[in-house]
C-alpha atoms as a PDB file:
ATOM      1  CA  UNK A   1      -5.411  -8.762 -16.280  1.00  0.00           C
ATOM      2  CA  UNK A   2      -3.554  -5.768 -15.279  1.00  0.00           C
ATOM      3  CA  UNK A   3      -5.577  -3.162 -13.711  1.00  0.00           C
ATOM      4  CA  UNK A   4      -4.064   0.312 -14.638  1.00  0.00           C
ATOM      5  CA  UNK A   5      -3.256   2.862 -11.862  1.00  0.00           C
ATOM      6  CA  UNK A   6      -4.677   6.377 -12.779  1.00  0.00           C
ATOM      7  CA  UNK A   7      -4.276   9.785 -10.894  1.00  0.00           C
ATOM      8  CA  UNK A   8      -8.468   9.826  -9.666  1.00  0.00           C
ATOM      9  CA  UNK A   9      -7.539   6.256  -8.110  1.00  0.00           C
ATOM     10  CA  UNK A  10      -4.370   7.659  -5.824  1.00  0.00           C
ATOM     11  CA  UNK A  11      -6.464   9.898  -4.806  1.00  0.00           C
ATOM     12  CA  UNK A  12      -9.352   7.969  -3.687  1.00  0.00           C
ATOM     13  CA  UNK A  13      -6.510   5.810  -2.252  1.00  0.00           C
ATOM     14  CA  UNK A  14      -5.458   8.419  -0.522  1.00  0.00           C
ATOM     15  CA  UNK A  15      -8.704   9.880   0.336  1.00  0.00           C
ATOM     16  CA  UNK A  16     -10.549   6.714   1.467  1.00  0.00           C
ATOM     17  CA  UNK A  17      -7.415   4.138   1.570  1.00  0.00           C
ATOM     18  CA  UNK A  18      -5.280   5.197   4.377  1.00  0.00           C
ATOM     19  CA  UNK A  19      -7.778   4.005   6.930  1.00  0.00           C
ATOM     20  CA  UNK A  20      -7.811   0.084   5.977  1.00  0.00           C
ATOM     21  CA  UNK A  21     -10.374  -1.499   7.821  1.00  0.00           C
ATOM     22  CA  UNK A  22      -9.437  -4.850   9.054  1.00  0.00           C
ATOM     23  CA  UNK A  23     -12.056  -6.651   7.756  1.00  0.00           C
ATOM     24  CA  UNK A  24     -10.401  -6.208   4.577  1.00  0.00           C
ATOM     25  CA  UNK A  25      -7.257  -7.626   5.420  1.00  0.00           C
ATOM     26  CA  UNK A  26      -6.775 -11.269   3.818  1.00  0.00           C
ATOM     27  CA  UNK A  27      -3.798 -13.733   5.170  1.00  0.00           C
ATOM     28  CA  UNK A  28      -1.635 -15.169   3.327  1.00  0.00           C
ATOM     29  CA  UNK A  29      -3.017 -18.810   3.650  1.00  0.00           C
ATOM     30  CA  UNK A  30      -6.835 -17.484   2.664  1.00  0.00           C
ATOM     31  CA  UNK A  31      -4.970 -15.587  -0.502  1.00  0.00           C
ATOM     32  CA  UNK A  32      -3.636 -19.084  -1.402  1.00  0.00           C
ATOM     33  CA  UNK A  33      -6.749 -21.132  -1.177  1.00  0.00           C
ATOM     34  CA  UNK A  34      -8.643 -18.066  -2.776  1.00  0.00           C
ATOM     35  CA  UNK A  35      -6.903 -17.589  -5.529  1.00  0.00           C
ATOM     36  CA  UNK A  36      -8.494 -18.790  -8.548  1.00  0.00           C
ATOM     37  CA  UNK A  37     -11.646 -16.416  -7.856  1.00  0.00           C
ATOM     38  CA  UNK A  38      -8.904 -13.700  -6.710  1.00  0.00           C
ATOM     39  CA  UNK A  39      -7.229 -13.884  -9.490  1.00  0.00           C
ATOM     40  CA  UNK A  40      -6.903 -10.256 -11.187  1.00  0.00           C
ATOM     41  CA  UNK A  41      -8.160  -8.436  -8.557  1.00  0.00           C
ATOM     42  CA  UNK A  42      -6.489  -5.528  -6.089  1.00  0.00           C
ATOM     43  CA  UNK A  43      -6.834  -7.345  -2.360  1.00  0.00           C
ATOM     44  CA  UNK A  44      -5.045  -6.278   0.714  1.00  0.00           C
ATOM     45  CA  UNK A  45      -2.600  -9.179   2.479  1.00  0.00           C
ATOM     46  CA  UNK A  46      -1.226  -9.510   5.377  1.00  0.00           C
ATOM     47  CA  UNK A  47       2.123 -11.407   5.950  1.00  0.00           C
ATOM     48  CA  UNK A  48       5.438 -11.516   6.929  1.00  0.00           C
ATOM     49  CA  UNK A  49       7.409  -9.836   4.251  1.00  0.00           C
ATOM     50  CA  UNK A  50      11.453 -11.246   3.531  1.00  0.00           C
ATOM     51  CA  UNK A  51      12.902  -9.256   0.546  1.00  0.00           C
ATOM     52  CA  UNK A  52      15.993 -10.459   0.119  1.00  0.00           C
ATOM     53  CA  UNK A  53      18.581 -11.899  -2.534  1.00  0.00           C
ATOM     54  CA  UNK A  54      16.205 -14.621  -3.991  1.00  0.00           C
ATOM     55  CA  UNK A  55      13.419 -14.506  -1.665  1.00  0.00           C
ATOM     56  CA  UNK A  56      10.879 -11.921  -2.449  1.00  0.00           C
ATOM     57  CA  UNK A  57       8.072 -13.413  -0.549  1.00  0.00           C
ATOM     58  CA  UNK A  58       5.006 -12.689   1.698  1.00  0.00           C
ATOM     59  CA  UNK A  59       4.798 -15.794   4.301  1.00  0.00           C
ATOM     60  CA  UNK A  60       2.000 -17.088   6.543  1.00  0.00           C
ATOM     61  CA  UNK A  61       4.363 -16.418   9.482  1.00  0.00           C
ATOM     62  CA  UNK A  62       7.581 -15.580  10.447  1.00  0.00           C
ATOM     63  CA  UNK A  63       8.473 -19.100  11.421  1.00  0.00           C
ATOM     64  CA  UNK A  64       7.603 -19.931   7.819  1.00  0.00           C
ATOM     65  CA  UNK A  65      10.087 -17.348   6.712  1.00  0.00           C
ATOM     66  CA  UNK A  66      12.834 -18.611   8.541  1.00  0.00           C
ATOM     67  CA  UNK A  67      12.084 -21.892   7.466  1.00  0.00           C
ATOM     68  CA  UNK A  68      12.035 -20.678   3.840  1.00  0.00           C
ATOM     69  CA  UNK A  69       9.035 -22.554   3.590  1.00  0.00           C
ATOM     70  CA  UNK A  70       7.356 -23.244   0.025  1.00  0.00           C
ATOM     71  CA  UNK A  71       3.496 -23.937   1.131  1.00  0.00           C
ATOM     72  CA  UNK A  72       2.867 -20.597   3.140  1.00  0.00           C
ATOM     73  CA  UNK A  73       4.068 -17.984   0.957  1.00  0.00           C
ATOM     74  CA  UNK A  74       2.936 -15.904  -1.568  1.00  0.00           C
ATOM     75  CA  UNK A  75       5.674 -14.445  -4.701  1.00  0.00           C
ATOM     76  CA  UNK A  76       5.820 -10.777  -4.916  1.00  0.00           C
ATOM     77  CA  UNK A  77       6.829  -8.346  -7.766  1.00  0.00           C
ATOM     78  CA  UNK A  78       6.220  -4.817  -8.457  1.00  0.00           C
ATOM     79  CA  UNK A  79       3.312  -3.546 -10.496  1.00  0.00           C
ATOM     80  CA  UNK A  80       4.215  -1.062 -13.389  1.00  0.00           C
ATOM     81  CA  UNK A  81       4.768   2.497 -11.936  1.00  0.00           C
ATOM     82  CA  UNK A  82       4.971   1.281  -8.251  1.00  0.00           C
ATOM     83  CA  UNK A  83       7.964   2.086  -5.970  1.00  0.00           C
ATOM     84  CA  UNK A  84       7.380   1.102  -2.903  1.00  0.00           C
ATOM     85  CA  UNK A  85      10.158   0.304  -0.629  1.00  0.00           C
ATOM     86  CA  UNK A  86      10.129  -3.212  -0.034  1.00  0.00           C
ATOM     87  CA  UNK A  87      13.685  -3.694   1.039  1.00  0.00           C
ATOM     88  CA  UNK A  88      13.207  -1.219   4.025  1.00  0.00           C
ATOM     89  CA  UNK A  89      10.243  -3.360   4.746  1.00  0.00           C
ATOM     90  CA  UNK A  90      11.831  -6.537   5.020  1.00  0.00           C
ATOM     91  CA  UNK A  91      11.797  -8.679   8.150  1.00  0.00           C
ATOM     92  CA  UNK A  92       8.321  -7.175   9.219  1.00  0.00           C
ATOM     93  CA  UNK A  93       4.673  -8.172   8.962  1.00  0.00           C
ATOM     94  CA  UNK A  94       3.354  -6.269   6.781  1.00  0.00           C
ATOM     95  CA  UNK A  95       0.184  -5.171   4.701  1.00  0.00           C
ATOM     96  CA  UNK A  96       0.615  -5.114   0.961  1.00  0.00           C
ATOM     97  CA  UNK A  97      -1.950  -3.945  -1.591  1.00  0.00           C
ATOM     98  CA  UNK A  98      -1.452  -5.233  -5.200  1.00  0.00           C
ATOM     99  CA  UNK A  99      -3.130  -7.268  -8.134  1.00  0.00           C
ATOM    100  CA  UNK A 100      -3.438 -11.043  -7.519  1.00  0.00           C
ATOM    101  CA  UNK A 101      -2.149 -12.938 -10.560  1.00  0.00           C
ATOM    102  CA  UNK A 102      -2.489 -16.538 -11.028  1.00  0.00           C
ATOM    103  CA  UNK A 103       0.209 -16.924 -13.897  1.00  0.00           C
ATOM    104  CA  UNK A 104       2.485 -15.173 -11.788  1.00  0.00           C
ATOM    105  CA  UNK A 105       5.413 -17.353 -13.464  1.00  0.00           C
ATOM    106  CA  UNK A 106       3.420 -18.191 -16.753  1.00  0.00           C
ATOM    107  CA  UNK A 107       4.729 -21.734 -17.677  1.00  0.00           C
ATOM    108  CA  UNK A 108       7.738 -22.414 -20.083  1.00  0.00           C
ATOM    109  CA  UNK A 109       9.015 -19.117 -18.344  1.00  0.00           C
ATOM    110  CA  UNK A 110      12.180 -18.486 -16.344  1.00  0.00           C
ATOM    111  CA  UNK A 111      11.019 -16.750 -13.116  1.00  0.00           C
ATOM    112  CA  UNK A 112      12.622 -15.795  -9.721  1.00  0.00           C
ATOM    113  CA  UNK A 113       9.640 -17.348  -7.655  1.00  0.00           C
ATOM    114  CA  UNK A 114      10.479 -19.722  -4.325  1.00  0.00           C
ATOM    115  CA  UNK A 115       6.988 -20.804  -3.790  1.00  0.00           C
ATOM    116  CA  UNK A 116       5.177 -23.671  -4.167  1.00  0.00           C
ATOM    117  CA  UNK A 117       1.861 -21.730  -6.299  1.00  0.00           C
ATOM    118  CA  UNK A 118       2.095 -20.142  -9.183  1.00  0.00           C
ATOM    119  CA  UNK A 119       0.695 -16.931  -7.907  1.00  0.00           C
ATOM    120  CA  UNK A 120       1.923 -13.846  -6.974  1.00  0.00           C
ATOM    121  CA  UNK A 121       1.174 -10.302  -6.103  1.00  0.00           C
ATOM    122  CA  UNK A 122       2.149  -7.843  -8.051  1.00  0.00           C
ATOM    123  CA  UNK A 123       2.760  -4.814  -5.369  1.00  0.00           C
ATOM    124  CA  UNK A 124       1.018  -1.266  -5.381  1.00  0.00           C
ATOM    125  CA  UNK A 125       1.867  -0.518  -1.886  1.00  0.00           C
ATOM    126  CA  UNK A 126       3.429  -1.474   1.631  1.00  0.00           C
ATOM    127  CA  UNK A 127       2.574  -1.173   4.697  1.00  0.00           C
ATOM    128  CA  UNK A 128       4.285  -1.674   7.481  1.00  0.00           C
ATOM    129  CA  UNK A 129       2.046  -3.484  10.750  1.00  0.00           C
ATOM    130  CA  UNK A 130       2.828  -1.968  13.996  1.00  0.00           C
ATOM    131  CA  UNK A 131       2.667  -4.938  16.600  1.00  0.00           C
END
C-alpha cells in the first residue's frame, strides 16, 4: 500500500517534522524483525546509508557496509515524487523517512536488491546524522 504524499502533509512535515524526536527513530535491525506489522507504514530509520553502483542500502552499521553484508541491511528506492539526494548522502549514518514495503522485490520479479529480506523502504526523505 502506497501512501500518497499531498501538499497539507509537507506541511505538517514541515511544521511538526523537522524536530524528530528520538524516540521515533527505529534501527535498522528492529525495522527487519518488525517488518511484517510495519509493513505499509511511513517509519523513521536510522542506518548507515551506501548509495552506490548496485548497493542502495541502509545497514545496521558501517562495518556491515563495508562488509557488504546481506543480514543487516535494509533495500532502498525512491517513493513517487521524492527527490531526495541520496548520492550526496552516501557514506553517512543517516535518518530516512519512507513507506516500509514487504514485497519490496515482489517474487518472479527482476529487482536491484543486495539484501537478504525482501523488504525495502521506499524513501520520502534523508537526513543526514551529525555524530
Amino acid at each position: 500500500m502506497r501512501v500518497p504524499v499531498t501538499a497539507a502533509s509537507l506541511f505538517f512535515a514541515l511544521i511538526c517534522g523537522c524536530s524528530t524526536t528520538t524516540e521515533n527513530i527505529m534501527d535498522v535491525d528492529t525495522v527487519i524483525m518488525r517488518s511484517a506489522e510495519l509493513s505499509g507504514q511511513r517509519i523513521l530509520v536510522e542506518g548507515y546509508l551506501k548509495y552506490e553502483f548496485e548497493d542502495h542500502n541502509l545497514y545496521a552499521a558501517q562495518r556491515y557496509a563495508l562488509e557488504w553484508s546481506r543480514d543487516h541491511c535494509i533495500s532502498i528506492g525512491l517513493s513517487r515524487n521524492a527527490e531526495p539526494d541520496l548520492e550526496s548522502a552516501s557514506g553517512q549514518w543517516v535518518i530516512i523517512t519512507g513507506i516500509l514495503s514487504n514485497e519490496f522485490c515482489p517474487p518472479n520479479s527482476i529487482c536491484t536488491f543486495s539484501c537478504s529480506q525482501r523488504i525495502g523502504v521506499f524513501v520520502e526523505n534523508v537526513q543526514v546524522r551529525s555524530q
